[in-house]
Protein backbone atom coordinates (compact mmCIF):
# COMPACT_ATOMS: atom_id res chain seq x y z
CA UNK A 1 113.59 100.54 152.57
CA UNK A 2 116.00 99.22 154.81
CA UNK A 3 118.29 96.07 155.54
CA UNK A 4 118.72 94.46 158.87
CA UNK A 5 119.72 91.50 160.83
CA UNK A 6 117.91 88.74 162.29
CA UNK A 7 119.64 86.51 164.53
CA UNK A 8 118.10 83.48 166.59
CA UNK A 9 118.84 80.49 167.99
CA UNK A 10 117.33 77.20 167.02
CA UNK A 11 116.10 74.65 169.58
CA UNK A 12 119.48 72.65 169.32
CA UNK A 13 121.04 75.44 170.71
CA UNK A 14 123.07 76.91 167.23
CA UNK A 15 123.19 80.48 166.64
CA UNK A 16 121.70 81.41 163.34
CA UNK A 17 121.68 85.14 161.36
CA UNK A 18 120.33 86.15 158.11
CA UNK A 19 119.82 89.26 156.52
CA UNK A 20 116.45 91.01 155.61
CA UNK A 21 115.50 93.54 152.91
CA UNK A 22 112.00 95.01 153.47
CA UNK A 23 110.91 97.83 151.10
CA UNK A 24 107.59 98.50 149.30
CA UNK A 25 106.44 99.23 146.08
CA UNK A 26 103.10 99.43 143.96
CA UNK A 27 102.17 96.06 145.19
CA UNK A 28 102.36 96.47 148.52
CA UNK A 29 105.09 95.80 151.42
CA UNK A 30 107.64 93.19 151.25
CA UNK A 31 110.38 91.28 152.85
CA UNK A 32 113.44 89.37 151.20
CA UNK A 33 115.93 87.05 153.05
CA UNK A 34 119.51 86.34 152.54
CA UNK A 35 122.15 84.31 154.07
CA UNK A 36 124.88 87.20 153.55
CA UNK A 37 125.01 90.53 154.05
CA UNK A 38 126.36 91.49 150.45
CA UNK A 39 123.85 89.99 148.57
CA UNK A 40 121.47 92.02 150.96
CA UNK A 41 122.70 95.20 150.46
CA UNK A 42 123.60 94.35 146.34
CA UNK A 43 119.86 93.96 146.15
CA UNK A 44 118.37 96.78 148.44
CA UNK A 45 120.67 98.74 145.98
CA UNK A 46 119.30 97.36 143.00
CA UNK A 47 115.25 97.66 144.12
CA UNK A 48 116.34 101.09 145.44
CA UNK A 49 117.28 102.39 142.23
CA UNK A 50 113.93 100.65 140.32
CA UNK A 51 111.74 101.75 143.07
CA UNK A 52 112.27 104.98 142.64
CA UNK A 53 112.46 105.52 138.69
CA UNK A 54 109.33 103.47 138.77
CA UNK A 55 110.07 100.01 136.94
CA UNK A 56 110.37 97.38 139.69
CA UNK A 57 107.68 95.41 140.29
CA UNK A 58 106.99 92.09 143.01
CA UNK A 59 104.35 90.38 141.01
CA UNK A 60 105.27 86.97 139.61
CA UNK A 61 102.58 87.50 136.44
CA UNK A 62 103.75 85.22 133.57
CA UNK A 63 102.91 86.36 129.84
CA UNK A 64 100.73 83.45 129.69
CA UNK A 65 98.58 84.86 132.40
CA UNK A 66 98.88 88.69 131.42
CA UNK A 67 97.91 87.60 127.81
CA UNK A 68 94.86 85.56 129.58
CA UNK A 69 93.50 88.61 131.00
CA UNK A 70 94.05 90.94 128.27
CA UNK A 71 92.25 88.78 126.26
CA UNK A 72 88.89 88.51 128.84
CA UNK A 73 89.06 92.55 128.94
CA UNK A 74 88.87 92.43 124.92
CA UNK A 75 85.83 90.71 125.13
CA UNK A 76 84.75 92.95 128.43
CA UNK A 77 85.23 96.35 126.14
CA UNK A 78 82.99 95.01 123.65
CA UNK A 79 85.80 94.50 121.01
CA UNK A 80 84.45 92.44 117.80
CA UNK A 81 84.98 89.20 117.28
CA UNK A 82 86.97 88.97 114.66
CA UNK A 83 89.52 91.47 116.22
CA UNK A 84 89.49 89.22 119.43
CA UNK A 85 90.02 85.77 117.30
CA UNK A 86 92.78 87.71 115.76
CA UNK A 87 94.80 88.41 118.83
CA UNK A 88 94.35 84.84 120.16
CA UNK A 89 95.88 83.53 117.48
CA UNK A 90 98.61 85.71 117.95
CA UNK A 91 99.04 85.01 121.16
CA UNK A 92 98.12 81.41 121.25
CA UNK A 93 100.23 80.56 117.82
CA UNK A 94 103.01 83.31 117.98
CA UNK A 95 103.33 84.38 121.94
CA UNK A 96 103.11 81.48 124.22
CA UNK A 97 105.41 79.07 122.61
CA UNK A 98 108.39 81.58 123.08
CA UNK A 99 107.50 83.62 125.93
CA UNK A 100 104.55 81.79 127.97
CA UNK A 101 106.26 81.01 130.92
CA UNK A 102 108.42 84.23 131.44
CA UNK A 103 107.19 86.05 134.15
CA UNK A 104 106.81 89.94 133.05
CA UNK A 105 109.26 91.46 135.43
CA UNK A 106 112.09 89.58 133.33
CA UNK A 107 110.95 91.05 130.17
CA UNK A 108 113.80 93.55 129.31
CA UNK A 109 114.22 95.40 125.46
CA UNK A 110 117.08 92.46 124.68
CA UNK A 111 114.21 89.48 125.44
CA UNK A 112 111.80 91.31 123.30
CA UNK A 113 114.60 91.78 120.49
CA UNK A 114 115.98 87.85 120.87
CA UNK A 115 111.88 87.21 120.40
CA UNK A 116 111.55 89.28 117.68
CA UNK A 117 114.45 87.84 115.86
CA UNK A 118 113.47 84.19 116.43
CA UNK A 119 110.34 85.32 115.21
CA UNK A 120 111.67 86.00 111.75
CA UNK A 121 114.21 83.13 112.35
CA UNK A 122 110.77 80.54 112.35
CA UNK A 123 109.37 82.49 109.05
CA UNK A 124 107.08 85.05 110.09
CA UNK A 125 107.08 87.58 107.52
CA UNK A 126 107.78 91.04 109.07
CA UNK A 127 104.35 92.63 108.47
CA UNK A 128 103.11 89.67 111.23
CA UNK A 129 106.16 90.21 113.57
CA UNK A 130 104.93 93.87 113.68
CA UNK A 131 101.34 92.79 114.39
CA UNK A 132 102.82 90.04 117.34
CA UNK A 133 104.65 92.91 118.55
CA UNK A 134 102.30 95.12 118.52
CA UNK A 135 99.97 92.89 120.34
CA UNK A 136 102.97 92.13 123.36
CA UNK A 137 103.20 95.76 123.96
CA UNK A 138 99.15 95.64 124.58
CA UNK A 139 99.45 92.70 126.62
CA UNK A 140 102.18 94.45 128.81
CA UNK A 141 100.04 97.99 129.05
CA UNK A 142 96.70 96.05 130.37
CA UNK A 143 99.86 94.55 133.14
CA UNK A 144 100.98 97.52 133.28
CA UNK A 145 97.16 99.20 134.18
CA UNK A 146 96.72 96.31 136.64
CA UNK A 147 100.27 96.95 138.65
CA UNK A 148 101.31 93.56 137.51
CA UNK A 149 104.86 95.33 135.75
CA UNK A 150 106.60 98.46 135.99
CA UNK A 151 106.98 99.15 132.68
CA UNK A 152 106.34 98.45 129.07
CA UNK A 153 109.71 97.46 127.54
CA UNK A 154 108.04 97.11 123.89
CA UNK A 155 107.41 100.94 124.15
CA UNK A 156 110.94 101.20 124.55
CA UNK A 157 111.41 100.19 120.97
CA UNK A 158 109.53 103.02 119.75
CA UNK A 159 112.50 105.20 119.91
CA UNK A 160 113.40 103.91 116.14
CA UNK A 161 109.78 103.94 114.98
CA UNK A 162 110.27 107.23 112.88
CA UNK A 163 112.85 105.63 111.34
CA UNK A 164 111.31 102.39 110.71
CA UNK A 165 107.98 104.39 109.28
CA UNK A 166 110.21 106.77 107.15
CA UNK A 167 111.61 103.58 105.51
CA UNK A 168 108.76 101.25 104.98
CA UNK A 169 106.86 104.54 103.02
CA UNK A 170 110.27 104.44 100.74
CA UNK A 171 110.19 100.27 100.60
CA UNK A 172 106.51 99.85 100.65
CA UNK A 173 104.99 102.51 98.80
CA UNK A 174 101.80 101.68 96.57
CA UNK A 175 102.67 101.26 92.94
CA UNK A 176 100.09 101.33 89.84
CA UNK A 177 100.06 98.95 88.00
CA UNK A 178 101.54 96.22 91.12
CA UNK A 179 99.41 97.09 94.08
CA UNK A 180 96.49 99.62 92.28
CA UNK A 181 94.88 98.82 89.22
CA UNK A 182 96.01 100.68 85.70
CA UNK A 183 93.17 103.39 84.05
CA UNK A 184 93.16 101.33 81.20
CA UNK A 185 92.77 97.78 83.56
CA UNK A 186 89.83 99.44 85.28
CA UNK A 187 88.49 100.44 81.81
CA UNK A 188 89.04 96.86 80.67
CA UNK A 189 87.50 95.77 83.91
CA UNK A 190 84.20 97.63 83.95
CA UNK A 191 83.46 96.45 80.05
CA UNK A 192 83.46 92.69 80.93
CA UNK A 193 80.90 93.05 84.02
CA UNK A 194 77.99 91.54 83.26
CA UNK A 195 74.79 92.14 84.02
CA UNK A 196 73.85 90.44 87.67
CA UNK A 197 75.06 91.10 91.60
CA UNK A 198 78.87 91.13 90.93
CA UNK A 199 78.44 94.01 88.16
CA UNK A 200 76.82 96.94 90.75
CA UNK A 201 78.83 95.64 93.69
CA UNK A 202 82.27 95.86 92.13
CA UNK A 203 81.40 99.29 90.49
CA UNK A 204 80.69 100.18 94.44
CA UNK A 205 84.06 99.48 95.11
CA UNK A 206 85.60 101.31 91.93
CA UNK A 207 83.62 104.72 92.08
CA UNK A 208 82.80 104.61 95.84
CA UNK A 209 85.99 103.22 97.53
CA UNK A 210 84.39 101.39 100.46
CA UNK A 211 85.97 98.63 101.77
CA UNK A 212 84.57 95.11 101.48
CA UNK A 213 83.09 95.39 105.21
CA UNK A 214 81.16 98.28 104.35
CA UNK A 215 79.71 96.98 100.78
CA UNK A 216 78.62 93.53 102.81
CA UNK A 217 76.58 95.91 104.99
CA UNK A 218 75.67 98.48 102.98
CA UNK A 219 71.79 99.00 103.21
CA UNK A 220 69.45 100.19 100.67
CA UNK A 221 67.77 102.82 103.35
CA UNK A 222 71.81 103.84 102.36
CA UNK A 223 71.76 103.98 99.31
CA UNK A 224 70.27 107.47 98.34
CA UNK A 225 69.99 107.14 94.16
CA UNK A 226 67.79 110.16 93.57
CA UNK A 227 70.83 112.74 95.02
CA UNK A 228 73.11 109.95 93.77
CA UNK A 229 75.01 109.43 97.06
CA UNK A 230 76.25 106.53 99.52
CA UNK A 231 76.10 107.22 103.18
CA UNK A 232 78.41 104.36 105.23
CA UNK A 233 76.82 103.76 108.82
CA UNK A 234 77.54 100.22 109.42
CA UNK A 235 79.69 97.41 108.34
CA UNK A 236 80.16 93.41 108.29
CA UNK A 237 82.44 92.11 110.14
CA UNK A 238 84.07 88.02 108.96
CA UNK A 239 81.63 86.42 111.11
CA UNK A 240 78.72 88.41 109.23
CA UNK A 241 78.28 90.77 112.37
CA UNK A 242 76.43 94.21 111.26
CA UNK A 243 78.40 96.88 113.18
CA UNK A 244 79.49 100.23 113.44
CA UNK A 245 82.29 101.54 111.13
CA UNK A 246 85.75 101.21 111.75
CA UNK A 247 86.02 105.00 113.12
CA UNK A 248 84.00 107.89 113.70
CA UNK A 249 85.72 109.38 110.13
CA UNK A 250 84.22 105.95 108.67
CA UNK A 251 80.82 107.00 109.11
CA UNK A 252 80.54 109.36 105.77
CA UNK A 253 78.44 110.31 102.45
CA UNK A 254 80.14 109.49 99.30
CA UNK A 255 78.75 110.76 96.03
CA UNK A 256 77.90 108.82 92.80
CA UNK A 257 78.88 108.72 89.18
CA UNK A 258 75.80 108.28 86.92
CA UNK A 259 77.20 104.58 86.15
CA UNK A 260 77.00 103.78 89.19
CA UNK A 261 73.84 105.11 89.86
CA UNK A 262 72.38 103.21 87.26
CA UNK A 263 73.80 99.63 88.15
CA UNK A 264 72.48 100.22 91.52
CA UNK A 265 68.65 101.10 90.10
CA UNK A 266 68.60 97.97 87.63
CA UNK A 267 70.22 95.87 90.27
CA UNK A 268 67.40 97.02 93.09
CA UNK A 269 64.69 95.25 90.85
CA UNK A 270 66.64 91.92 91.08
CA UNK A 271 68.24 91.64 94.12
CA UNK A 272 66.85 89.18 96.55
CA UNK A 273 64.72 90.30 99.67
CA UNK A 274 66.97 91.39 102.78
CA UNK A 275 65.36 91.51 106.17
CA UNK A 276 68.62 93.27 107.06
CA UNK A 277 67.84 95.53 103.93
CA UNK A 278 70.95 94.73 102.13
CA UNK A 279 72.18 96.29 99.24
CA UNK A 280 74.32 92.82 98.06
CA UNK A 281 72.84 89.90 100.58
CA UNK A 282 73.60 86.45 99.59
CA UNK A 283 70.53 84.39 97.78
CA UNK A 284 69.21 84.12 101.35
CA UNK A 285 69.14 87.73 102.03
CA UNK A 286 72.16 87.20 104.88
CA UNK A 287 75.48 88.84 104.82
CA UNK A 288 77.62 87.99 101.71
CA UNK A 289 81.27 86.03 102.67
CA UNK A 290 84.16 87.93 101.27
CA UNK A 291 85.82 85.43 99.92
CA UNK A 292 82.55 84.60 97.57
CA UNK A 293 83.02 88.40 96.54
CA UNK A 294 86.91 87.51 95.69
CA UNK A 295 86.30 84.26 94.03
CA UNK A 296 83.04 84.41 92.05
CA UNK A 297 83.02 88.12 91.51
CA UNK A 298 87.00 90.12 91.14
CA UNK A 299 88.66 87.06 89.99
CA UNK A 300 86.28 85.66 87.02
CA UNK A 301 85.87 89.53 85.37
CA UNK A 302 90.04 89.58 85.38
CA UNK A 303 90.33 86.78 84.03
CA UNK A 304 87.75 87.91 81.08
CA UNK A 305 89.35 91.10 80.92
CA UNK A 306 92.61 89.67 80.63
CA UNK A 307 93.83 91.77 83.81
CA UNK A 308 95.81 88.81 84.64
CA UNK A 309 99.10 87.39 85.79
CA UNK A 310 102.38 85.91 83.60
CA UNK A 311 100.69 82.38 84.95
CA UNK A 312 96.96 83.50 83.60
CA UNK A 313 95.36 84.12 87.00
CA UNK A 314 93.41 87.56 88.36
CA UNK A 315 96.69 90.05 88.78
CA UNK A 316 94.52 91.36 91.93
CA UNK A 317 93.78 88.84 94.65
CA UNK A 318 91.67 91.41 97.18
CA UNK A 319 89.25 93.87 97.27
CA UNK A 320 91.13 96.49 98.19
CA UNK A 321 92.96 96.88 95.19
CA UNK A 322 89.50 98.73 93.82
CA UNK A 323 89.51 101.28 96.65
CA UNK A 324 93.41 101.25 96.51
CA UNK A 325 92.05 103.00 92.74
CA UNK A 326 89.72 104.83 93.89
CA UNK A 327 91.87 106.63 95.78
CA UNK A 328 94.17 107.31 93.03
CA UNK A 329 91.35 107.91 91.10
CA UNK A 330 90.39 111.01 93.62
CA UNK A 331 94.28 112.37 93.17
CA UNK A 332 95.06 112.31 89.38
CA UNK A 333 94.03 115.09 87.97
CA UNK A 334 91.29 116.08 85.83
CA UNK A 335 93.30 115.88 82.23
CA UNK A 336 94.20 112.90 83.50
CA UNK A 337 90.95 111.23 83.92
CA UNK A 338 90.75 111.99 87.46
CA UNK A 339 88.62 114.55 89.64
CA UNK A 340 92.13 116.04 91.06
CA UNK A 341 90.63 116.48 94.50
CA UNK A 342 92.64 117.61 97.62
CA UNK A 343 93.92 115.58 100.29
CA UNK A 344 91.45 116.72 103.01
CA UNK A 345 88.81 115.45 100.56
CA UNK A 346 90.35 112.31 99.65
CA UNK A 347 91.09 111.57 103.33
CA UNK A 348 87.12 112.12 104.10
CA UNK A 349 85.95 109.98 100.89
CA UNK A 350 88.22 107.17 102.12
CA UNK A 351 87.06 107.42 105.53
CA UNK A 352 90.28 107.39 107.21
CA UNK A 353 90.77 108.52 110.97
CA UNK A 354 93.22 110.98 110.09
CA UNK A 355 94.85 112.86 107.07
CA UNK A 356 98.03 111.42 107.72
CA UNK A 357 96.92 107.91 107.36
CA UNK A 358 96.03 109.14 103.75
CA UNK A 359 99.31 111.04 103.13
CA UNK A 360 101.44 108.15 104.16
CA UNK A 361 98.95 105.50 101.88
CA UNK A 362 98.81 108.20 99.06
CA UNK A 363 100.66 110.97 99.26
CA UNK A 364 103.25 110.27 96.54
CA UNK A 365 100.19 110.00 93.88
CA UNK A 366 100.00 113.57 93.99
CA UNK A 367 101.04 115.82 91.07
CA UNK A 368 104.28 117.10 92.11
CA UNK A 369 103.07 120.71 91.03
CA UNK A 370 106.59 120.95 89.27
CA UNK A 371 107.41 119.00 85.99
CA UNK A 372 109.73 120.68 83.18
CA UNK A 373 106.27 122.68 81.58
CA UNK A 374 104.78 123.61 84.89
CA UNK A 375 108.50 125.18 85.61
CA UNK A 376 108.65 126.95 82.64
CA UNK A 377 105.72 128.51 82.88
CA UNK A 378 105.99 129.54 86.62
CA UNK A 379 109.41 131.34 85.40
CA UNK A 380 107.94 132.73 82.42
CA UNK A 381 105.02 134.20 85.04
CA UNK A 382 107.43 135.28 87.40
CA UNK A 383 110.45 137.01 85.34
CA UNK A 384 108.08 137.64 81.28
């Protein structure tokens, strides 16, 4: 890097100087002019410093376009399309209007904070600021990748993300009864399902925990009655696209209650021909709609169960509530109704990527392992 002075004279004879700044960085060489020698030597000080910890950068990449080409390399990798619709809304709806035209290099941890504020400011709830977030600091890394910025000043946030995680599990943690369906709601539950396609599907999602993507693609060839276990190996995505599971850990056997079992061998007589070989196709045979499963199937058996709200309507307005059981189902233990499994199982049932992601869902459904009688009798083992 270095600054020097260029003096000429035009062709009316006046004697002209300015003052150059050439350095180069990731993007190549370049050459700045001023009319003074301070501001010269303020800013070869300045792109000195960046240079050489790494975050300077020449390019004049807005958001807009950086969010333009993450997008295309989405769709490039093979991403699915309902993943890919998601994060154009984001950016589209929640991105562009506030931060479109800024051009990366002026992103700085205070721009991203004033964003995330007016975020909240407008009414997004916090769960979709993290997800808008979230989806900047992917934007930036694909820049990033490409040499269009220095650095990824969303990642710089992360610093308080222990903290943030250690309070949302004390704020956010699952409750039965609010978020997971009661023993006795579930009991309530499976004795008003009647006979048809809703009864064997929404036992799938009480004694099988698989999430609604996996029952909508769930295939007979799957369905393995005679050792009385599930295998997951694809999945329905919104748009009704069979695909693979979420994760490699997604991709699992599950084994079957005998109720469930025999739901699934009265309801293979009547279900309607598949070419896909579906376990719960629509009328058609194509891929069921989730919302049809929500509407016509959780929400009517209830309401007829009287698993309902103060106002009358279903308590439980997704699917997931019935794996959310499941899953304490797994934990309780035995005297308790459950099967009192441990966590490693539980996190391989559930299909989650890692037994953290179970912990942090689950972890405080566990028996604590030391109530007043469980005490007692330790001492008495340990002292007579």
């Amino acid at each position: 890097m270095s600054v020097r002075k260029r003096a000429w004279v035009t062709r009316h004879g006046e004697a002209r100087e300015s003052w150059i700044v050439d350095y180069s960085d990731q993007q190549g060489r370049h050459i700045h002019t001023f009319a003074r020698k301070k501001d010269a030597d303020e800013y070869h000080d300045r792109v000195r410093v960046d240079v050489r910890a790494g975050v300077h950068t020449s390019s004049k990449a807005t958001v807009a376009g950086a969010g333009k080409r993450w997008i295309e390399s989405c769709k490039a990798h093979g991403l699915e399309a309902s993943s890919v619709e998601s994060y154009e809304q984001h950016l589209n709806d929640h991105i562009l209007p506030y931060l479109g035209t800024v051009k990366l290099s002026q992103l700085t941890v205070p721009v991203v904070r004033n964003f995330m504020d007016r975020l909240r400011a407008d009414g997004r709830s916090p769960a979709m600021v993290k997800r808008v977030v979230g989806d900047l600091g992917s934007i930036l890394a694909d820049a990033q990748e490409r040499g269009d910025v220095a650095q990824n000043v969303v990642r710089s946030l992360s610093r308080r993300k222990k903290r943030r995680e250690a309070e949302r599990r004390q704020k956010g943690k699952l409750k039965v009864g609010v978020h997971i369906p009661t023993p006795a709601e579930i009991k309530a539950i499976v004795a008003h399902l009647q006979q048809g396609r809703w009864r064997p599907l929404l036992l799938t999602a009480i004694f099988a925990g698989l999430r609604s993507s996996e029952i909508r693609g769930l295939r007979w060839e799957d369905a393995d009655l005679k050792r009385a276990e599930l295998h997951v190996r694809q999945r329905a995505d919104k748009f009704k696209t069979i695909g693979k599971p979420k994760s490699a850990a997604g991709e699992r056997s599950i084994p079957m209650p005998p109720i469930l079992v025999n739901a699934l061998r009265e309801w293979k007589l009547a279900c309607p021909k598949s070419e896909l070989g579906l376990v719960f196709p629509t009328g058609a045979g194509g891929v069921e709609y989730h919302s049809n499963i929500v509407t016509r199937g959780l929400a009517p058996v209830q309401e007829a169960a009287s698993v309902v709200t103060k106002g009358g309507k279903a308590k439980y307005t997704g699917l997931h509530a019935l794996r959310h059981f499941y899953a304490s189902w797994c934990i309780n233990r035995k005297e308790d109704g459950g099967l009192g499994l441990p966590l490693k199982i539980v996190q391989v049932r559930l299909g989650h990527s890692s037994i953290q992601m179970t912990a942090d869902v689950y972890g405080h459904l566990f028996p604590s392992g030391d109530n007043g009688a469980e005490l007692a009798a330790a001492q008495k083992a340990l002292l007579g």
